[in-house]
Every structure is written in structure tokens, then in C-alpha cells.
C-alpha atoms as a PDB file:
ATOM      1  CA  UNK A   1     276.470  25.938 258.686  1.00  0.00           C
ATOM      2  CA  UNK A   2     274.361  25.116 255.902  1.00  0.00           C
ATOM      3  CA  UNK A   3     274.086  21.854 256.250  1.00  0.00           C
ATOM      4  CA  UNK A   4     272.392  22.326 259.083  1.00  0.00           C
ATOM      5  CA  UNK A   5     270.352  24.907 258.089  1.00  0.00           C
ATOM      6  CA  UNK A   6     269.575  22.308 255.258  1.00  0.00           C
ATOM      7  CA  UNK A   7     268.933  19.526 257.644  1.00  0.00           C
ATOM      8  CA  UNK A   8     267.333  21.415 260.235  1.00  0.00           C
ATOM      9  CA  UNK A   9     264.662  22.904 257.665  1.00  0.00           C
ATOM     10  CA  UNK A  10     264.688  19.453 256.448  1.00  0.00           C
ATOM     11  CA  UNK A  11     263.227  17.688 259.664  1.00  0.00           C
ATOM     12  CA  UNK A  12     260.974  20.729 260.429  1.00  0.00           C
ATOM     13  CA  UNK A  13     259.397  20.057 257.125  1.00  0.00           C
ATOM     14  CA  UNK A  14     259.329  16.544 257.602  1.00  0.00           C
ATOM     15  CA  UNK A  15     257.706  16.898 261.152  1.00  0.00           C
ATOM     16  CA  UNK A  16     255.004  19.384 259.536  1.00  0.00           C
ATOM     17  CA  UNK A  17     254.299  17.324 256.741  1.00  0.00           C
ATOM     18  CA  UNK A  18     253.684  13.808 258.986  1.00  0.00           C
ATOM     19  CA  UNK A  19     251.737  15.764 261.479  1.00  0.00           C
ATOM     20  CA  UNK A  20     249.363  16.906 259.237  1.00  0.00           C
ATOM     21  CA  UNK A  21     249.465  13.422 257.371  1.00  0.00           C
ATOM     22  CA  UNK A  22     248.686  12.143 261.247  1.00  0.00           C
ATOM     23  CA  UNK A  23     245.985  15.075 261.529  1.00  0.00           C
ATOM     24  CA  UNK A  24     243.795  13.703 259.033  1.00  0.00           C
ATOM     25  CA  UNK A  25     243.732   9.946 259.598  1.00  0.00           C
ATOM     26  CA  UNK A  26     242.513  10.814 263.088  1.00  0.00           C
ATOM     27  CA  UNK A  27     239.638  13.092 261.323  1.00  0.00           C
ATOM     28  CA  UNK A  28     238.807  10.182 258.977  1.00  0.00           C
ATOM     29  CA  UNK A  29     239.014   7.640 261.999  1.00  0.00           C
ATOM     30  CA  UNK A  30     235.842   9.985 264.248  1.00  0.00           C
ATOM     31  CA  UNK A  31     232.209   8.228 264.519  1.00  0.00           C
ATOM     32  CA  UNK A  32     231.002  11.252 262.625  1.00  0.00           C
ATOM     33  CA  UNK A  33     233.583  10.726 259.755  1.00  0.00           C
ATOM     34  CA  UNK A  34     232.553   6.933 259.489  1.00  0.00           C
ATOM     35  CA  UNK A  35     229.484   7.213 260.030  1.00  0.00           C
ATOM     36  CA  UNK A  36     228.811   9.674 257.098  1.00  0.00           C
ATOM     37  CA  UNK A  37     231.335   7.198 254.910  1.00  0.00           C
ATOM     38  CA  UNK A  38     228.948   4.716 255.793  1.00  0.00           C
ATOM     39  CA  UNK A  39     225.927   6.728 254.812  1.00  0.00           C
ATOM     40  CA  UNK A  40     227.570   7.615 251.553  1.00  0.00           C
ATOM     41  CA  UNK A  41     228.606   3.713 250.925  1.00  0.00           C
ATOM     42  CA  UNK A  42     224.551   2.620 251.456  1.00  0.00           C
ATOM     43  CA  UNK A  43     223.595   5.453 249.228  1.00  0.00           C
ATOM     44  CA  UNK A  44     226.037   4.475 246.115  1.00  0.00           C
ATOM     45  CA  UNK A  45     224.849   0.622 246.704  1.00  0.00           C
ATOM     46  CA  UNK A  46     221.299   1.564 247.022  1.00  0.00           C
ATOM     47  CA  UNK A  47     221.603   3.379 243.717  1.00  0.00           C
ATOM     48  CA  UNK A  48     223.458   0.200 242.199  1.00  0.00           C
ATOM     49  CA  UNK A  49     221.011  -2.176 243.534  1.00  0.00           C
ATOM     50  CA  UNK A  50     218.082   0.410 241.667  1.00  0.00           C
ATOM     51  CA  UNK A  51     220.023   0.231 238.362  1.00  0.00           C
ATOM     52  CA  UNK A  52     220.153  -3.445 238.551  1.00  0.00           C
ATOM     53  CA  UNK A  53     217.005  -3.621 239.071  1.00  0.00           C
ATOM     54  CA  UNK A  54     215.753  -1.518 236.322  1.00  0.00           C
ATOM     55  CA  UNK A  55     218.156  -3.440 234.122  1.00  0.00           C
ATOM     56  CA  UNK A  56     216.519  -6.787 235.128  1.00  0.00           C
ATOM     57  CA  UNK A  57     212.781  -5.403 234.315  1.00  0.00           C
ATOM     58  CA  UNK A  58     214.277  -4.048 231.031  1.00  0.00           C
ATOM     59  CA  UNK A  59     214.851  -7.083 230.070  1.00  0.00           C
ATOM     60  CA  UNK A  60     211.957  -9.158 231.504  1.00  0.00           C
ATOM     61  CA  UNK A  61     209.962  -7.106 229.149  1.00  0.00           C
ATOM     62  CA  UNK A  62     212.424  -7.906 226.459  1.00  0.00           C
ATOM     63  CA  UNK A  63     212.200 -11.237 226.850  1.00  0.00           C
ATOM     64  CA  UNK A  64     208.445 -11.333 227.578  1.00  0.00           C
ATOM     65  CA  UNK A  65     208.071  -9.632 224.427  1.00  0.00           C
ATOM     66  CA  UNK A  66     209.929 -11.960 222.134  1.00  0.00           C
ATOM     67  CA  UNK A  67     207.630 -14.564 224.002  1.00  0.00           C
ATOM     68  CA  UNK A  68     204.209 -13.222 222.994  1.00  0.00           C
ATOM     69  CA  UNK A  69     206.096 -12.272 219.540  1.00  0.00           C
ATOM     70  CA  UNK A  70     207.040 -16.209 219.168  1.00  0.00           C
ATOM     71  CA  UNK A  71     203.595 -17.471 220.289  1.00  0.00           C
ATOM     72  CA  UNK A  72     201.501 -15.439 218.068  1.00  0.00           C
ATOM     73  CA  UNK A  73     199.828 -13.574 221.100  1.00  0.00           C
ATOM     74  CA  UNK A  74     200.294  -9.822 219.838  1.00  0.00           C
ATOM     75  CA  UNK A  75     198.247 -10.779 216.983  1.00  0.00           C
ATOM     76  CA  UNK A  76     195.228  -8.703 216.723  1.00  0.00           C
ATOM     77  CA  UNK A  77     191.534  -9.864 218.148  1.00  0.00           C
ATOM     78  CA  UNK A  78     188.581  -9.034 216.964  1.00  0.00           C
ATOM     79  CA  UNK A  79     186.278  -8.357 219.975  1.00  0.00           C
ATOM     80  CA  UNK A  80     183.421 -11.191 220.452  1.00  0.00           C
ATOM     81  CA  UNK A  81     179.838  -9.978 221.053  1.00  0.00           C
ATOM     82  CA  UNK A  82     178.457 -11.508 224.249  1.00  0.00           C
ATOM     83  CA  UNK A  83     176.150 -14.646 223.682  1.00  0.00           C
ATOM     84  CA  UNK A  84     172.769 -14.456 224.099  1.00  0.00           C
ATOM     85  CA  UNK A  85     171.353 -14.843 228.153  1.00  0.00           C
ATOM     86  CA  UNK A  86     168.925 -17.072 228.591  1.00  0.00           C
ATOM     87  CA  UNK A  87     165.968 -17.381 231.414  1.00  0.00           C
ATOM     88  CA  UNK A  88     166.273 -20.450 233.551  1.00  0.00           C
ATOM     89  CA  UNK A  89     162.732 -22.013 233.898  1.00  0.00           C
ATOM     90  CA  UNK A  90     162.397 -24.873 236.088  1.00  0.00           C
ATOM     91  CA  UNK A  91     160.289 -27.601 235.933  1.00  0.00           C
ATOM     92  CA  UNK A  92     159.478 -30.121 238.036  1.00  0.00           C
ATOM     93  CA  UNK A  93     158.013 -33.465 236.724  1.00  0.00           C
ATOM     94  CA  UNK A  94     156.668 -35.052 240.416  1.00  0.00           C
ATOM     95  CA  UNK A  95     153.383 -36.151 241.449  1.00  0.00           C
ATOM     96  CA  UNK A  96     151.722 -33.490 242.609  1.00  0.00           C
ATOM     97  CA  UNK A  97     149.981 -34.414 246.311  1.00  0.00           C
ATOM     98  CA  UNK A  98     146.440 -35.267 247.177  1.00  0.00           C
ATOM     99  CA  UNK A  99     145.715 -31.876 248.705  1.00  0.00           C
ATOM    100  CA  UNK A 100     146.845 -29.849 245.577  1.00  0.00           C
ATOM    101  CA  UNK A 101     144.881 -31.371 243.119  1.00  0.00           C
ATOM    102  CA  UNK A 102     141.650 -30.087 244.891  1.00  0.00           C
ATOM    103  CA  UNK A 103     140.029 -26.902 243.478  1.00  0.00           C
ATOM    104  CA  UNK A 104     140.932 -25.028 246.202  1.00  0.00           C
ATOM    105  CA  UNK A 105     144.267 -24.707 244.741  1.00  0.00           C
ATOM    106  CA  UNK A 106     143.386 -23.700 240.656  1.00  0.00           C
ATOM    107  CA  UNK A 107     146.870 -23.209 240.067  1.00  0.00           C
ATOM    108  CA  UNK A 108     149.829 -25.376 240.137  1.00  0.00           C
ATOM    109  CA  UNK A 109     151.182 -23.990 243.708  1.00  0.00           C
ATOM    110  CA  UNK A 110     153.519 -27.464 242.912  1.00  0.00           C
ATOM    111  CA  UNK A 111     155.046 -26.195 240.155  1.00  0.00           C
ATOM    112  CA  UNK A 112     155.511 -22.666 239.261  1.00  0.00           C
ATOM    113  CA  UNK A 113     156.389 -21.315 236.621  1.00  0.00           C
ATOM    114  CA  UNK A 114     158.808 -17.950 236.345  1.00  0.00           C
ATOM    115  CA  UNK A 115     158.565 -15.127 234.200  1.00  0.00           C
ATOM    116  CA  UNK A 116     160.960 -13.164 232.519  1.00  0.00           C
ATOM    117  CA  UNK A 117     159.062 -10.203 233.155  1.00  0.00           C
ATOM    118  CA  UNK A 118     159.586  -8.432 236.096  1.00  0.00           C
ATOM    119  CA  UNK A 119     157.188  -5.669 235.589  1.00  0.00           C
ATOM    120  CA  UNK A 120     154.235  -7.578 236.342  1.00  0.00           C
ATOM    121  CA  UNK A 121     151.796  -6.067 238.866  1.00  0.00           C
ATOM    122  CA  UNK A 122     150.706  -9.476 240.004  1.00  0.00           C
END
């Protein structure tokens, strides 16, 4: 009799055990359970995709550094006054025609000259 009390308890643990083993595969197997599993796998490769990023721009900078280091362009530079500016005059060196040359026209309408002041009233 108590070997099949021992037998029978046996199986009835055995039964509970792979039902509930069955239970939650079927949970994990729902579109709401994968889908979240899903979400949760994008999220942890987002975040490794981020690091690896951030580890490539470390050492981008790194390297860019050593760069500048080896070509002698962290050096310091003295800041260069501007040069001077300069007017642009022009002149022209043509003939000046028939009807200019009259005294109608005292000055040389032909060529003008420009000033570099602009406060003139005239």
C-alpha cells in the first residue's frame, strides 16, 4: 500500500510540476509576451549600438589628437593684426571724345575720380 501511495503521489507531482512547466511556455509564447521580449531586445541593442558609438568618437578624438600633436598644429599662434585696406581708385587712360573736351564739361565727366571720403556734401 505504500508503494502506491509512493507512486501515486509520485505522478500527481509529476503531472503538477509539467503542467505548470507547460503553463509558462504558453505565457512566454503570447504576442504580448514577445512582443515586450522584442521591445526589451531593441532597447539592450540600442544601448550597445550608443556605447559603440561613444567608444568610436572616444577614440577619433584620440587619434585626432595624436595627429595635431605629430604635426605641430597645437602649437601656440600668435594672433596677426589685419593688413592695412586700401581704396581702389580707377583710372582710365582713353582718349577722351570730341564732345568732352569742350568747356561745357570743366571736369573730367570721362574719368572720375573716387574719394575715400564719404562725408562729402557734394
Amino acid at each position: 500500500m505504500f508503494r502506491r501511495t509512493f507512486w501515486f503521489t509520485a505522478g500527481a507531482a509529476a503531472g503538477v510540476w509539467a503542467t505548470t512547466k507547460v503553463n509558462r511556455k504558453l505565457k512566454q509564447l503570447t504576442p504580448e509576451s514577445l512582443a515586450a521580449r522584442a521591445g526589451d531586445k531593441a532597447v539592450e541593442a540600442g544601448h550597445r549600438l550608443k556605447d559603440f558609438a561613444l567608444d568610436v568618437r572616444d577614440g577619433m578624438a584620440q587619434r585626432e589628437a595624436e595627429l595635431d600633436e605629430a604635426l605641430g598644429l597645437n602649437a601656440p599662434v600668435e594672433p596677426e593684426l589685419p593688413g592695412r585696406r586700401f581704396a581702389v581708385v580707377e583710372h582710365h587712360t582713353e582718349k577722351k571724345p570730341k564732345y568732352l573736351e569742350s568747356a561745357a564739361y570743366p571736369r573730367d565727366a570721362a574719368n572720375p575720380t573716387y574719394s575715400n571720403n564719404r562725408n562729402e556734401d557734394h
